[in-house]
Protein backbone atom coordinates (compact mmCIF):
# COMPACT_ATOMS: atom_id res chain seq x y z
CA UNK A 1 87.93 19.45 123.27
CA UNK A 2 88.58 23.20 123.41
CA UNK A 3 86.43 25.88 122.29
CA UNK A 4 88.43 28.39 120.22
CA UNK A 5 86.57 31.75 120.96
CA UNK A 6 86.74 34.10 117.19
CA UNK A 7 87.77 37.65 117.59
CA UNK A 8 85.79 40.44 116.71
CA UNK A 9 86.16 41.41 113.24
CA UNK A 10 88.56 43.96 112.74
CA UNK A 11 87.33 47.56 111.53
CA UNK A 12 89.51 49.25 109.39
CA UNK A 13 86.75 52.41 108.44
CA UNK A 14 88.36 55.41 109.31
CA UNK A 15 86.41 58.00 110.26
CA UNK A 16 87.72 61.66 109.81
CA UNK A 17 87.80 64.07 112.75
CA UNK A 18 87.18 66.95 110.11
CA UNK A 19 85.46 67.85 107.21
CA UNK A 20 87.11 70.89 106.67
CA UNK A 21 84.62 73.77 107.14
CA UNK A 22 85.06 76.19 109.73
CA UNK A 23 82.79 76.18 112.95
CA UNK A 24 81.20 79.65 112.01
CA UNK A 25 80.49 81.70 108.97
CA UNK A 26 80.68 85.03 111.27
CA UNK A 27 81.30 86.37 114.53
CA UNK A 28 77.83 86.53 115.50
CA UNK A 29 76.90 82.96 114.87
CA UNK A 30 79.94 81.70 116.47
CA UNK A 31 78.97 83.32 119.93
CA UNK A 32 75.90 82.06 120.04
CA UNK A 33 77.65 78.53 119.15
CA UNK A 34 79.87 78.92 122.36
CA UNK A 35 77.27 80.42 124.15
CA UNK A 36 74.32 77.41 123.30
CA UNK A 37 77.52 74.87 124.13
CA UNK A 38 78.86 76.51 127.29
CA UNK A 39 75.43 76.69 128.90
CA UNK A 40 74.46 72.99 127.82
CA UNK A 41 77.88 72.21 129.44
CA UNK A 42 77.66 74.44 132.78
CA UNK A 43 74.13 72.96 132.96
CA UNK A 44 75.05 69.41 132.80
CA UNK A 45 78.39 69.81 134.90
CA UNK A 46 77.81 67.33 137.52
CA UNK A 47 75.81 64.64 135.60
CA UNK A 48 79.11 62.38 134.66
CA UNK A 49 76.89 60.30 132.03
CA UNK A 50 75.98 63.39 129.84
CA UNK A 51 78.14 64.01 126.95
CA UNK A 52 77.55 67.78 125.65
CA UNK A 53 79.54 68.35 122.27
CA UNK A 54 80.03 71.39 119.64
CA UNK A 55 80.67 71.19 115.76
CA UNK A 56 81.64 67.76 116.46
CA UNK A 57 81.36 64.70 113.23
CA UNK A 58 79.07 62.33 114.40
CA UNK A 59 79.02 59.61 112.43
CA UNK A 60 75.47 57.40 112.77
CA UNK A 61 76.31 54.66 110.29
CA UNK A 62 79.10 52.13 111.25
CA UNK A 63 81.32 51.15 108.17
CA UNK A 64 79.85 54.53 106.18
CA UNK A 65 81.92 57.42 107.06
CA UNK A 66 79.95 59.66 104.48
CA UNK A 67 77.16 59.65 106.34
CA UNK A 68 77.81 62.21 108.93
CA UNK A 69 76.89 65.90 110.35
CA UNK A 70 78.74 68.20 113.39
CA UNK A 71 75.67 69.77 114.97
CA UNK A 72 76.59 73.24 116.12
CA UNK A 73 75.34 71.61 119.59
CA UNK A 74 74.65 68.69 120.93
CA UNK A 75 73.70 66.20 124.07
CA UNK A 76 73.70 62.44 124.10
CA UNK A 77 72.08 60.81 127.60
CA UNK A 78 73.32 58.34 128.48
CA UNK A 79 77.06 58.69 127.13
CA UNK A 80 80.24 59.45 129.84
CA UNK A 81 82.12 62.77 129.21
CA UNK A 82 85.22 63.00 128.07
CA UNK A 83 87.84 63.62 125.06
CA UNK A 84 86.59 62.67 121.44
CA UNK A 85 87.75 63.24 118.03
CA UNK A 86 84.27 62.34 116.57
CA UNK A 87 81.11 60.87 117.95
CA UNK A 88 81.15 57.11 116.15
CA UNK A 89 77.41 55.91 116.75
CA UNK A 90 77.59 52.29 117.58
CA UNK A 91 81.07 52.74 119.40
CA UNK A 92 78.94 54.27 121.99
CA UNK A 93 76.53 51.93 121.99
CA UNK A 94 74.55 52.79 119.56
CA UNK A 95 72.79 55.81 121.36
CA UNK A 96 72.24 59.20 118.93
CA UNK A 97 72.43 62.82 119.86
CA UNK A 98 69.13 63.05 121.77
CA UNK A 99 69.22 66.58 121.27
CA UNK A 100 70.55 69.07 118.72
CA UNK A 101 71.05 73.14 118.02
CA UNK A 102 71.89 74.47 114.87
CA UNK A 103 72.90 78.37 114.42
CA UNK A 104 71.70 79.53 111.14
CA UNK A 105 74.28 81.47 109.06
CA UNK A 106 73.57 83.82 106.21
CA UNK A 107 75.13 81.22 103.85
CA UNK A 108 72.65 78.54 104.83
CA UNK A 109 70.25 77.84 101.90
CA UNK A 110 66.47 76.71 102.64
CA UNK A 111 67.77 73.03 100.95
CA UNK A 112 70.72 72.52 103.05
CA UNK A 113 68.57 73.63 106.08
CA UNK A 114 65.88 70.59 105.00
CA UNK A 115 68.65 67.97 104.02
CA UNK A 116 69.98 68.69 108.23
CA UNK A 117 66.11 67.99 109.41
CA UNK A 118 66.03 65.08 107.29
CA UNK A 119 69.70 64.04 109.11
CA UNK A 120 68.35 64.45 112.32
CA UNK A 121 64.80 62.89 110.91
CA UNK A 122 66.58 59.31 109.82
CA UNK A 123 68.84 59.33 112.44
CA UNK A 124 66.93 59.51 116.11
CA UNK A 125 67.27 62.99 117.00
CA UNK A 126 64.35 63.75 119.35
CA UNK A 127 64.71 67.49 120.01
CA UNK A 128 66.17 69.83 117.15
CA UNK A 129 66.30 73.27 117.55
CA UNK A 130 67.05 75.81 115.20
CA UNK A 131 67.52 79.34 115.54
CA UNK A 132 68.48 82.22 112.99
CA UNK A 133 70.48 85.42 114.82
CA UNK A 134 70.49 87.91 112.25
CA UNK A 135 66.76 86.85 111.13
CA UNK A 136 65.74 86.74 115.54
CA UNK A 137 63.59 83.27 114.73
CA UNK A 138 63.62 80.65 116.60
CA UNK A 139 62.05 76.76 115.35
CA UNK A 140 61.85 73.99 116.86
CA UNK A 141 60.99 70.19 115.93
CA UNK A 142 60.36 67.35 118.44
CA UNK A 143 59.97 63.54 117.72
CA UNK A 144 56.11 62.01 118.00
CA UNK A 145 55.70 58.73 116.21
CA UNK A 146 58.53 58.16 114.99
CA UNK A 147 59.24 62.08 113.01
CA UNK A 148 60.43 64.86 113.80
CA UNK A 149 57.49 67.54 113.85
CA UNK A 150 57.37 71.01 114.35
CA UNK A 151 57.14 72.91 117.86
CA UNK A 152 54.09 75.25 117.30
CA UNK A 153 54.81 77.61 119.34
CA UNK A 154 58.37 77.93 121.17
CA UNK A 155 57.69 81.15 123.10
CA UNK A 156 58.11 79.56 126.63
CA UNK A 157 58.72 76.11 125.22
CA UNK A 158 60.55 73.93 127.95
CA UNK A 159 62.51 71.18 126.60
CA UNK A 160 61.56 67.64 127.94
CA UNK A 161 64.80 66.39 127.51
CA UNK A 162 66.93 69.01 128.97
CA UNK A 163 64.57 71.15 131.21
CA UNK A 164 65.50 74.44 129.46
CA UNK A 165 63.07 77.27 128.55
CA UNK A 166 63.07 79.05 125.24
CA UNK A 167 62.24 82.29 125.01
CA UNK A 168 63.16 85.59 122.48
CA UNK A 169 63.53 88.85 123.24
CA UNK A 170 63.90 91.40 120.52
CA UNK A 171 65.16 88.32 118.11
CA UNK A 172 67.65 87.67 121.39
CA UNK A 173 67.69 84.17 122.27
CA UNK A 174 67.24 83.16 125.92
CA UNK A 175 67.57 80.10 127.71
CA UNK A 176 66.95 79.45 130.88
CA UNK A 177 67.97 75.95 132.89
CA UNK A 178 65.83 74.73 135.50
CA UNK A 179 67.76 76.23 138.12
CA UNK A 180 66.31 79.80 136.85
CA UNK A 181 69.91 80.44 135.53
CA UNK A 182 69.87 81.92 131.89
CA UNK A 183 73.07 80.84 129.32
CA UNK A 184 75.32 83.42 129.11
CA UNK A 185 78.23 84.22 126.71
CA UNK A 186 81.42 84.36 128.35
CA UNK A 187 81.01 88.26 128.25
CA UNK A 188 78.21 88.63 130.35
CA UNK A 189 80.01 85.98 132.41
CA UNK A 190 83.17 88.42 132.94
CA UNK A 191 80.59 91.35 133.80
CA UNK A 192 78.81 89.03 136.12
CA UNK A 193 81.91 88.10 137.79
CA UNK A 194 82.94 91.76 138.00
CA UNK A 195 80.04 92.50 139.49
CA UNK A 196 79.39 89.96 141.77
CA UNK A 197 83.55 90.85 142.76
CA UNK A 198 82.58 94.72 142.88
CA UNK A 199 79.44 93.81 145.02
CA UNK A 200 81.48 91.59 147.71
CA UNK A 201 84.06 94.03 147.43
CA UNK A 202 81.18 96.74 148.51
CA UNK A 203 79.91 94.13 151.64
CA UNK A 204 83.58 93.92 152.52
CA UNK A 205 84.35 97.74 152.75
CA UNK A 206 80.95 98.32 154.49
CA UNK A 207 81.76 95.40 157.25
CA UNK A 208 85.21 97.53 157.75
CA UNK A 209 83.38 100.35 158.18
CA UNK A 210 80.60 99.01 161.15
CA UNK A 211 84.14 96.89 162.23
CA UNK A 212 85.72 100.51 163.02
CA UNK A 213 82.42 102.04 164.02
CA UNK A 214 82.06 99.13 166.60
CA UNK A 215 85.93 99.99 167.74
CA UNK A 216 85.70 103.41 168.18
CA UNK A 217 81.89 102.77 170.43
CA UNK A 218 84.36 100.44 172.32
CA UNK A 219 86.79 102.81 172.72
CA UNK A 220 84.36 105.64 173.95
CA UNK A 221 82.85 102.89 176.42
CA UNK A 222 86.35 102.28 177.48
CA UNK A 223 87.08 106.15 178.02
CA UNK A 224 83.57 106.96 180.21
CA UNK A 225 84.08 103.67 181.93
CA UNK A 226 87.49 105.10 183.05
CA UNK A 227 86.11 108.89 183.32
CA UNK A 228 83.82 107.22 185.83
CA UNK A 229 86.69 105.09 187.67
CA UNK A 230 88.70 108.03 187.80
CA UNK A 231 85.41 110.36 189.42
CA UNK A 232 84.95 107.22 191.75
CA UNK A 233 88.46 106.87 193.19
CA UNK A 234 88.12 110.76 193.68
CA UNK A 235 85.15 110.77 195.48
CA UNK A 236 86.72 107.81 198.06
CA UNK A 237 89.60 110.07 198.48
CA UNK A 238 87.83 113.02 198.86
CA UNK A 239 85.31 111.10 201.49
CA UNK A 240 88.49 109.69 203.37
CA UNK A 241 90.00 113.16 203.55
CA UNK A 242 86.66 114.78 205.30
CA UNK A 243 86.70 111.40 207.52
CA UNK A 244 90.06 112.37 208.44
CA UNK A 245 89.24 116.24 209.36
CA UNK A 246 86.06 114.75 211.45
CA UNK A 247 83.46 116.25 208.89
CA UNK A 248 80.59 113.45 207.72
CA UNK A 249 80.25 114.45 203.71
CA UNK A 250 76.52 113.72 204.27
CA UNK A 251 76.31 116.69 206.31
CA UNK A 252 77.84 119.47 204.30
C-alpha cells in the first residue's frame, strides 16, 4: 500500500516590501544610516553566512504581516547574504536580527522610540543600539534573562556580538571593528582613497627620483672607469714608446 506524502500547506500572506516611509527624515540621519550599514557590511565582507541589511521590513510573525519594523541597521548570524525584498522570520529559519541600530530623527517621539524597544524586546533582538546625531547621545540595550536592558555605560562599549567599539567624540559617533578600522562615510572613504593615491603617488615619484640618482652614479662610474682606461692605455703607449727609444721609464 502506498504512502501518499501531503504537501506543505500553501501560504498565501503577502508580505509588503514597503511601508511607505522614506529611509531618512534628513540628510544628516541618512549618512549616518549608510555609514552604520556600509561599515557593518565592509566588516562582515568575507563571512558568507552574515546577512547585514538597512531600512529593510522584517517581518517576525509568519501569517501576520502587521507585525513588522525596518531597523535603520541590522545583522542576522547565521543567515547567507544575498538579495531580499523583506526579511520573513521563519522563512529563514526562524532566526531574528541579532543585532539592531536605529538613527534617531527629530520627528521621533519618546513613545514611538519605546514601542521600537518593545519590538526588539518581544521579538529576540539581543543588541539594540540607538543613537541621536543632532542630540550626540548614544544608548544602548543588551539582552540578560530574557529583556533587553540598558548598557550603563557605552563609552568604550565593545559589542559581543559584532566585536565593534563604541565610542563619541564631540556627539560624533565612532566605531571601530576589531581590525582597529573605524566606519567611515563614503566621504572620508574618497579622501582616504585620495590620499592613500596622493601618498603612493609621492613613493612613486621619490623611487624615480633615487631610480635617476642611481643612473646618473652609474653613469659617472662609467665615465672615471673609462677616464682611467683611457690614462691606462696612455701610459702603455707612452711606456712602449720610451722602450722603443732605449730609455727605462723607471729611470727618468
Amino acid at each position: 500500500m502506498s504512502t501518499i506524502t501531503p504537501l506543505p500547506p500553501r501560504e498565501d500572506v503577502v508580505y509588503p516590501e514597503s511601508d511607505g516611509k522614506p529611509i531618512a527624515d534628513n540628510t544628516l540621519q541618512f549618512e549616518w544610516i549608510t555609514t552604520i550599514k556600509g561599515g557593518l557590511d565592509a566588516l562582515f565582507r568575507d563571512d558568507p553566512n552574515v546577512f547585514v541589511a538597512g531600512d529593510l521590513l522584517w517581518y517576525p510573525v509568519q501569517g501576520n504581516p502587521k507585525v513588522r519594523a525596518a531597523p535603520d541597521a541590522m545583522v542576522v548570524f547565521g543567515r547567507p547574504k544575498g538579495y531580499r525584498g523583506s526579511y520573513i522570520q521563519h522563512r529563514e529559519g526562524g532566526i531574528p536580527p541579532q543585532v539592531v541600530f536605529e538613527v534617531q530623527s527629530p520627528g521621533n517621539t519618546v513613545e514611538e522610540l519605546f514601542l521600537k524597544w518593545k519590538f526588539y524586546q518581544r521579538h529576540g533582538v539581543e543588541e539594540y543600539y540607538l543613537y541621536d546625531p543632532e542630540g550626540g547621545a548614544l544608548f544602548g540595550w543588551q539582552r540578560k534573562g530574557g529583556e533587553l536592558r540598558p548598557i550603563s555605560d557605552m563609552e568604550g562599549w565593545v559589542s559581543p556580538r559584532l566585536k565593534v567599539r563604541f565610542a563619541l567624540a564631540g556627539g560624533d559617533l565612532h566605531l571601530t571593528g576589531p581590525d582597529g578600522l573605524p566606519f567611515a562615510s563614503y566621504v572620508d572613504l574618497a579622501r582616504q582613497r585620495d590620499s592613500e593615491r596622493d601618498r603612493a603617488e609621492h613613493a612613486c615619484a621619490l623611487a624615480e627620483q633615487e631610480r635617476a640618482r642611481a643612473e646618473q652614479e652609474r653613469a659617472r662610474a662609467e665615465q672615471e672607469r673609462a677616464r682611467a682606461e683611457q690614462e691606462r692605455a696612455r701610459a702603455e703607449r707612452l711606456a712602449a714608446r720610451l722602450a722603443e727609444l732605449g730609455l727605462d721609464p723607471e729611470q727618468l
